[in-house]
N, C-alpha and C. Protein backbone atom coordinates (compact mmCIF):
# COMPACT_ATOMS: atom_id res chain seq x y z
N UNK A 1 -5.59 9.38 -22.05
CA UNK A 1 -4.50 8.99 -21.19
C UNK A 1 -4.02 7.60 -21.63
N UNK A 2 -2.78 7.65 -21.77
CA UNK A 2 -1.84 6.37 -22.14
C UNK A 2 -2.13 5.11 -21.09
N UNK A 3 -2.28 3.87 -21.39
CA UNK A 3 -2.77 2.72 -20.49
C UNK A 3 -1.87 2.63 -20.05
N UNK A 4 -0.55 2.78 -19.90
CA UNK A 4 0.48 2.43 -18.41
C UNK A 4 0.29 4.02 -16.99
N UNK A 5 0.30 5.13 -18.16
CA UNK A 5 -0.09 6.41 -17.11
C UNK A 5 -1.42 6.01 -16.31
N UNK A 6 -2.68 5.50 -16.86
CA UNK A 6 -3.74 5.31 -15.69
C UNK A 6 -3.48 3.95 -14.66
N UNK A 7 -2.54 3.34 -15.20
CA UNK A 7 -1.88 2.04 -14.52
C UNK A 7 -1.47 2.37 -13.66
N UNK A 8 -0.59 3.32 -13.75
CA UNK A 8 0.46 3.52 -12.80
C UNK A 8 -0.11 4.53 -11.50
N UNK A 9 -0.97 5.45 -11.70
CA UNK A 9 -1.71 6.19 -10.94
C UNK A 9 -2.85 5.51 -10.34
N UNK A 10 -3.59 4.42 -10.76
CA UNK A 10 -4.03 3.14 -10.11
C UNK A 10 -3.25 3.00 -9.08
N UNK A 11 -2.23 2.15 -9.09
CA UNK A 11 -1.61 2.06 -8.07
C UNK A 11 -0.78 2.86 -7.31
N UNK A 12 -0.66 3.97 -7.73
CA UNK A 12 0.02 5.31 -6.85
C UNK A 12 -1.17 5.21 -5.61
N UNK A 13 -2.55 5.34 -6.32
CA UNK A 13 -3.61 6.10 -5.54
C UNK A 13 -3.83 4.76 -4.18
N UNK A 14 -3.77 3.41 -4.82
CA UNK A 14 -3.56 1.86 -3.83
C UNK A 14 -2.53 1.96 -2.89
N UNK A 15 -1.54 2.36 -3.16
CA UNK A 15 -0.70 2.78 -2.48
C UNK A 15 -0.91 3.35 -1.30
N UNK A 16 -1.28 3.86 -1.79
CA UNK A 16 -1.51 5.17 -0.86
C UNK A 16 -3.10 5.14 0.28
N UNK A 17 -3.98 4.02 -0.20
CA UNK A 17 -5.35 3.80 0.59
C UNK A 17 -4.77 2.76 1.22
N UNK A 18 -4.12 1.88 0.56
CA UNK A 18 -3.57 0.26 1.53
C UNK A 18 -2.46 1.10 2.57
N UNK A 19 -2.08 1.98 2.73
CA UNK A 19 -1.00 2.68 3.63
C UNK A 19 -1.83 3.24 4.89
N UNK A 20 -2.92 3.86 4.53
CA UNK A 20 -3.93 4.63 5.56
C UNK A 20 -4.39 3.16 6.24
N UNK A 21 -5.00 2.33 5.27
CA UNK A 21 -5.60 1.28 6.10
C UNK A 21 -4.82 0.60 7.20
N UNK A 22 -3.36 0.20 6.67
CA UNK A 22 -2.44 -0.38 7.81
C UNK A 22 -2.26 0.35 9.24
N UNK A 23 -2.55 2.17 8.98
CA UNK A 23 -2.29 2.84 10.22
C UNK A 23 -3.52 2.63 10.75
N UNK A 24 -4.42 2.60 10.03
CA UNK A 24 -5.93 2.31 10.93
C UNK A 24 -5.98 0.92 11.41
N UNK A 25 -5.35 -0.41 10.85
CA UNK A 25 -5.39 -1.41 11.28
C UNK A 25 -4.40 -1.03 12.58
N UNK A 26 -3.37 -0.53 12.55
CA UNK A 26 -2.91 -0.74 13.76
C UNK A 26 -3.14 0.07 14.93
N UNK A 27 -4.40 1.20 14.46
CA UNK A 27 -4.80 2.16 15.57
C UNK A 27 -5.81 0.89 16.15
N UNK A 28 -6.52 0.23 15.22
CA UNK A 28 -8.01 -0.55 15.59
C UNK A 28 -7.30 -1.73 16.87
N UNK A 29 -5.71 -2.42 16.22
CA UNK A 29 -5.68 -3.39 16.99
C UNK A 29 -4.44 -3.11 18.36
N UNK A 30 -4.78 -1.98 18.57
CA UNK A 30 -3.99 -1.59 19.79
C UNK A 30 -2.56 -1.37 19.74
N UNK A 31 -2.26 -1.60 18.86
CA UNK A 31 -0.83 -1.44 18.78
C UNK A 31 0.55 -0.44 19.02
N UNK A 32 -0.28 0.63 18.56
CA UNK A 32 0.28 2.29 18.48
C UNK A 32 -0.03 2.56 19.98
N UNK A 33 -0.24 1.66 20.82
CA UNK A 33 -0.46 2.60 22.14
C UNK A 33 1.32 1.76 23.07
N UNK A 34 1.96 1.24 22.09
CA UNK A 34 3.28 1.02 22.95
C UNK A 34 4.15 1.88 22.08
N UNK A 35 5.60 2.21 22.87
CA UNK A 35 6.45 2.62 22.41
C UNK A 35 7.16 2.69 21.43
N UNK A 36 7.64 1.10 21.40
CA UNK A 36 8.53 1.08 20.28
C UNK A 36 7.27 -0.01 18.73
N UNK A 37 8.18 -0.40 17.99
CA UNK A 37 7.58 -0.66 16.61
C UNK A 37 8.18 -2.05 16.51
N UNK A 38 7.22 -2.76 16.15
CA UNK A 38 7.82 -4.38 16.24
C UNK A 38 7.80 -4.59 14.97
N UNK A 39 8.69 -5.84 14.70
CA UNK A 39 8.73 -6.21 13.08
C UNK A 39 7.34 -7.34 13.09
N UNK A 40 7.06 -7.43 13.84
CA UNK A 40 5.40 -8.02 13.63
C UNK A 40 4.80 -7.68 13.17
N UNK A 41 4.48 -5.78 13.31
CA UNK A 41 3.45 -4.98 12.89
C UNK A 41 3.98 -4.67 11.40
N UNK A 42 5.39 -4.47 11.35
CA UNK A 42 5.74 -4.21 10.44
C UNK A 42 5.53 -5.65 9.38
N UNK A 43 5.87 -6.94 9.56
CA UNK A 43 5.29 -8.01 8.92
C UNK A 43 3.64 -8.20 8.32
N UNK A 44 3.22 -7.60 9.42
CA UNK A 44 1.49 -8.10 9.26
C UNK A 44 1.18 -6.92 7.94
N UNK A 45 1.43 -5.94 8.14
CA UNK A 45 1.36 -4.71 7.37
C UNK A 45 2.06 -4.82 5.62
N UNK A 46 2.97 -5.51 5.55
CA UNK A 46 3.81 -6.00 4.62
C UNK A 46 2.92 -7.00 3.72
N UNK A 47 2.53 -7.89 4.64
CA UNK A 47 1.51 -8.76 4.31
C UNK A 47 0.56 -8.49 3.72
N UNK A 48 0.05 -7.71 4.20
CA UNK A 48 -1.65 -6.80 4.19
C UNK A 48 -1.04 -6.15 2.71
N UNK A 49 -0.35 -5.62 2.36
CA UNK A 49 0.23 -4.59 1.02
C UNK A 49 0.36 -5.47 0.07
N UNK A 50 1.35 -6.73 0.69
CA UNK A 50 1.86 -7.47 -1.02
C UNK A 50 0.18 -8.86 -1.12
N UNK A 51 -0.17 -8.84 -0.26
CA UNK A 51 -1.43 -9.47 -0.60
C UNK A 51 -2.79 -8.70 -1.27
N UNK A 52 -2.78 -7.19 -0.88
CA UNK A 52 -3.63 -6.62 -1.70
C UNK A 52 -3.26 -5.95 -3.13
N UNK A 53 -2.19 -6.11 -3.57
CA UNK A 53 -1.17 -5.60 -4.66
C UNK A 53 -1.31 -6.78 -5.44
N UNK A 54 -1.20 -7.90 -5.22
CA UNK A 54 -1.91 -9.72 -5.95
C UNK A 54 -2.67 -9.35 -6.28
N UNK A 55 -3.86 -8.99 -5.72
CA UNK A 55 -5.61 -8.88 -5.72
C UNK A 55 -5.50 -8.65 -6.94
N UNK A 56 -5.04 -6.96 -6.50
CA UNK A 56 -5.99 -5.74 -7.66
C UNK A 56 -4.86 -6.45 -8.95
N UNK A 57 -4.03 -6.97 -8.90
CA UNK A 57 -3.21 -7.49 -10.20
C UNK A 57 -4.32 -8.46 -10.53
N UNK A 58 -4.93 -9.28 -10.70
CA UNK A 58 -5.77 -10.05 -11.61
C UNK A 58 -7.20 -9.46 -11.63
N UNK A 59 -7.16 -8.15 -10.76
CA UNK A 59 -8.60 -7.72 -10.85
C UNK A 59 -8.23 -6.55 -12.19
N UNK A 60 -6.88 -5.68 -12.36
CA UNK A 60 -6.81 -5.24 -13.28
C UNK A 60 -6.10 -5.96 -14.20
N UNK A 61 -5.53 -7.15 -14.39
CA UNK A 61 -5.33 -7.89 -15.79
C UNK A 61 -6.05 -8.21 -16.82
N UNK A 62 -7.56 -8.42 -16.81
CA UNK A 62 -8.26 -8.44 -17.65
C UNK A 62 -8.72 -6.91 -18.00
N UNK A 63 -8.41 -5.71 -17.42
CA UNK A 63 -8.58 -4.87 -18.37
C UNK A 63 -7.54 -3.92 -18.83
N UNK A 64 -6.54 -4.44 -18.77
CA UNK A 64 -5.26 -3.88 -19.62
C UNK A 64 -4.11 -5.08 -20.61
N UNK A 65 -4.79 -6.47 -19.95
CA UNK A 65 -4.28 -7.03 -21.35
C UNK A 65 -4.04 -7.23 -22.46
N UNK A 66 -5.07 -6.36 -23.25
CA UNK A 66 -4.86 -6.06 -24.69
C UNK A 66 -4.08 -5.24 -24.63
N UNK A 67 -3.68 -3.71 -23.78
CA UNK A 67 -3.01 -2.77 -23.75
C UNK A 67 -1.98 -2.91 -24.15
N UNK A 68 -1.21 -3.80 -23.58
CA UNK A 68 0.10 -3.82 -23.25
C UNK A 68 0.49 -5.09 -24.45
N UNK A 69 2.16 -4.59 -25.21
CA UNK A 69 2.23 -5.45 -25.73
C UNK A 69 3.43 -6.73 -24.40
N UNK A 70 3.56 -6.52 -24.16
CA UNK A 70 4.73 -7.55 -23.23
C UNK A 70 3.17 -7.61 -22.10
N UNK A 71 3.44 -8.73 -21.46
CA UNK A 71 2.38 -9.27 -20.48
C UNK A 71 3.24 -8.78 -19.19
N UNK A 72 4.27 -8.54 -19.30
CA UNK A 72 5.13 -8.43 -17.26
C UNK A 72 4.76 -7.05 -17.60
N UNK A 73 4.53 -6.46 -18.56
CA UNK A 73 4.40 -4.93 -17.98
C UNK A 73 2.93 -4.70 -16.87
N UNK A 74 1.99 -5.24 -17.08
CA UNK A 74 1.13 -5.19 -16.14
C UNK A 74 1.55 -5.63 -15.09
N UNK A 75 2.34 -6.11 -14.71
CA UNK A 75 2.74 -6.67 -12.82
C UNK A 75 3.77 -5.61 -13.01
N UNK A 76 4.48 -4.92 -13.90
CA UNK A 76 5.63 -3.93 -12.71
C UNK A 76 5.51 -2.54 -13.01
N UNK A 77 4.51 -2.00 -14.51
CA UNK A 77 3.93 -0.83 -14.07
C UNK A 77 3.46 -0.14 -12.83
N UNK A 78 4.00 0.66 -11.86
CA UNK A 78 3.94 1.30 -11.05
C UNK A 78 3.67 0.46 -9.61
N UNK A 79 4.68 -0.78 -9.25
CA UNK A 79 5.32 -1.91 -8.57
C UNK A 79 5.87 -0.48 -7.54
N UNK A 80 6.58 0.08 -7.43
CA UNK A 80 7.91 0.46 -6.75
C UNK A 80 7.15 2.20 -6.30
N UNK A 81 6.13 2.28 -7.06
CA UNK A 81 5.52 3.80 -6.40
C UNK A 81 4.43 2.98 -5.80
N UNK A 82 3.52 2.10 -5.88
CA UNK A 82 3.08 1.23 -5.34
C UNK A 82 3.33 1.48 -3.48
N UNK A 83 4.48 0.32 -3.54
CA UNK A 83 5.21 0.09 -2.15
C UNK A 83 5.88 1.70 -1.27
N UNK A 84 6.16 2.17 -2.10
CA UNK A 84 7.52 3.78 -1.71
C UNK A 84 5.90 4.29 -0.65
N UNK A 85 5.05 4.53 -1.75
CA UNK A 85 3.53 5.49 -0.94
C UNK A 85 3.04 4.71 -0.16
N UNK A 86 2.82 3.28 0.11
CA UNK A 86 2.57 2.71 1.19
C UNK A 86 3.59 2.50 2.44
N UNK A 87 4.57 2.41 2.12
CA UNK A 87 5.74 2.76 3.32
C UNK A 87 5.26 4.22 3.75
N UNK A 88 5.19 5.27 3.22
CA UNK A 88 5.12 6.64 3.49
C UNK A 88 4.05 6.94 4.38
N UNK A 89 2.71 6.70 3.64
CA UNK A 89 1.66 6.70 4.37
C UNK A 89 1.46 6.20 5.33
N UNK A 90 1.99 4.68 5.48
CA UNK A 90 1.67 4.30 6.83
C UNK A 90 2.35 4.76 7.69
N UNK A 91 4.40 5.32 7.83
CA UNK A 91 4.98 5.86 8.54
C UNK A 91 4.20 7.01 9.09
N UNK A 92 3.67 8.07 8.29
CA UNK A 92 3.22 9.16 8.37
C UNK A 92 1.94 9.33 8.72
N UNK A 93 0.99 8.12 8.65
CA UNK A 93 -0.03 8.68 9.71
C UNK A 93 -0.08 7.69 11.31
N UNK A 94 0.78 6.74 10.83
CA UNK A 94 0.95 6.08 12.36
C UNK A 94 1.55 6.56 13.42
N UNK A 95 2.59 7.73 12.62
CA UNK A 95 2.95 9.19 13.64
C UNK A 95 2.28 10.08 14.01
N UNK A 96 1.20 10.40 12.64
CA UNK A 96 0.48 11.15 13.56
C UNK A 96 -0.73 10.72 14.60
N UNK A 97 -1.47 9.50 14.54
CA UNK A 97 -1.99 9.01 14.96
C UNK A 97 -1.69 8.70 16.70
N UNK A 98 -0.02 8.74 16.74
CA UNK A 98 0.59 7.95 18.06
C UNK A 98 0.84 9.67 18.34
N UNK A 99 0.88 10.58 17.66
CA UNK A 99 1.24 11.98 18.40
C UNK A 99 -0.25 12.05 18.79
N UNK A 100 -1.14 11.97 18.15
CA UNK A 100 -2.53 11.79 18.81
C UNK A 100 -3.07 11.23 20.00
N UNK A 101 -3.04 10.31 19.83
CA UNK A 101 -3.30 9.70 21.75
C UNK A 101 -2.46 10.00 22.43
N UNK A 102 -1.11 10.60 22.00
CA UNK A 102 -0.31 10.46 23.18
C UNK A 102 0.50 9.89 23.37
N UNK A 103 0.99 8.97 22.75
CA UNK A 103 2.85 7.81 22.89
C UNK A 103 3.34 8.08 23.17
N UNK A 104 3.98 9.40 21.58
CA UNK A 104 5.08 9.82 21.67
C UNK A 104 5.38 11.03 22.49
């Protein structure tokens, strides 16, 4: 497998665990038990994504730096499926989660 294809599915798959975690952070901190959706939750959650998307960027820079000949390709290889599956996931289980107890 080509080093930007396991790059990029790296972070498909981050995507997609940092998305579950935000709905569980906001099942854990009470949040999903009101109606509407605040840009708070939506901030804190934002936060929580582009701060763990930093991380794993210098945790995987040392092992795809030789890979790549341009150095920005490691920060925007799979940037934008990244964010798309963490928007998704968290929409989609914080719905089902709030059809779960009961909200909605």
């Amino acid at each position: 497998m080509k080093p930007s294809t396991s790059l990029y599915w790296i972070r498909a798959v981050l995507g997609v665990t940092i998305g579950a975690l935000d709905a569980l952070y906001d099942y854990a901190a009470g949040t999903l038990s009101q109606k509407s959706f605040s840009i708070n939750d939506f901030l804190t959650g934002a936060a929580f994504a582009l701060l763990f998307f930093i991380i794993t960027y210098y945790v995987l820079k040392p092992l795809y730096i030789d890979k790549f000949q341009k150095k920005s390709k490691i920060l925007s290889t799979g940037i934008g499926t990244y964010f798309i599956l963490w928007v998704v996931t968290w929409v989609l289980l914080d719905s089902v989660i709030r059809v779960y107890i009961g909200v909605v």
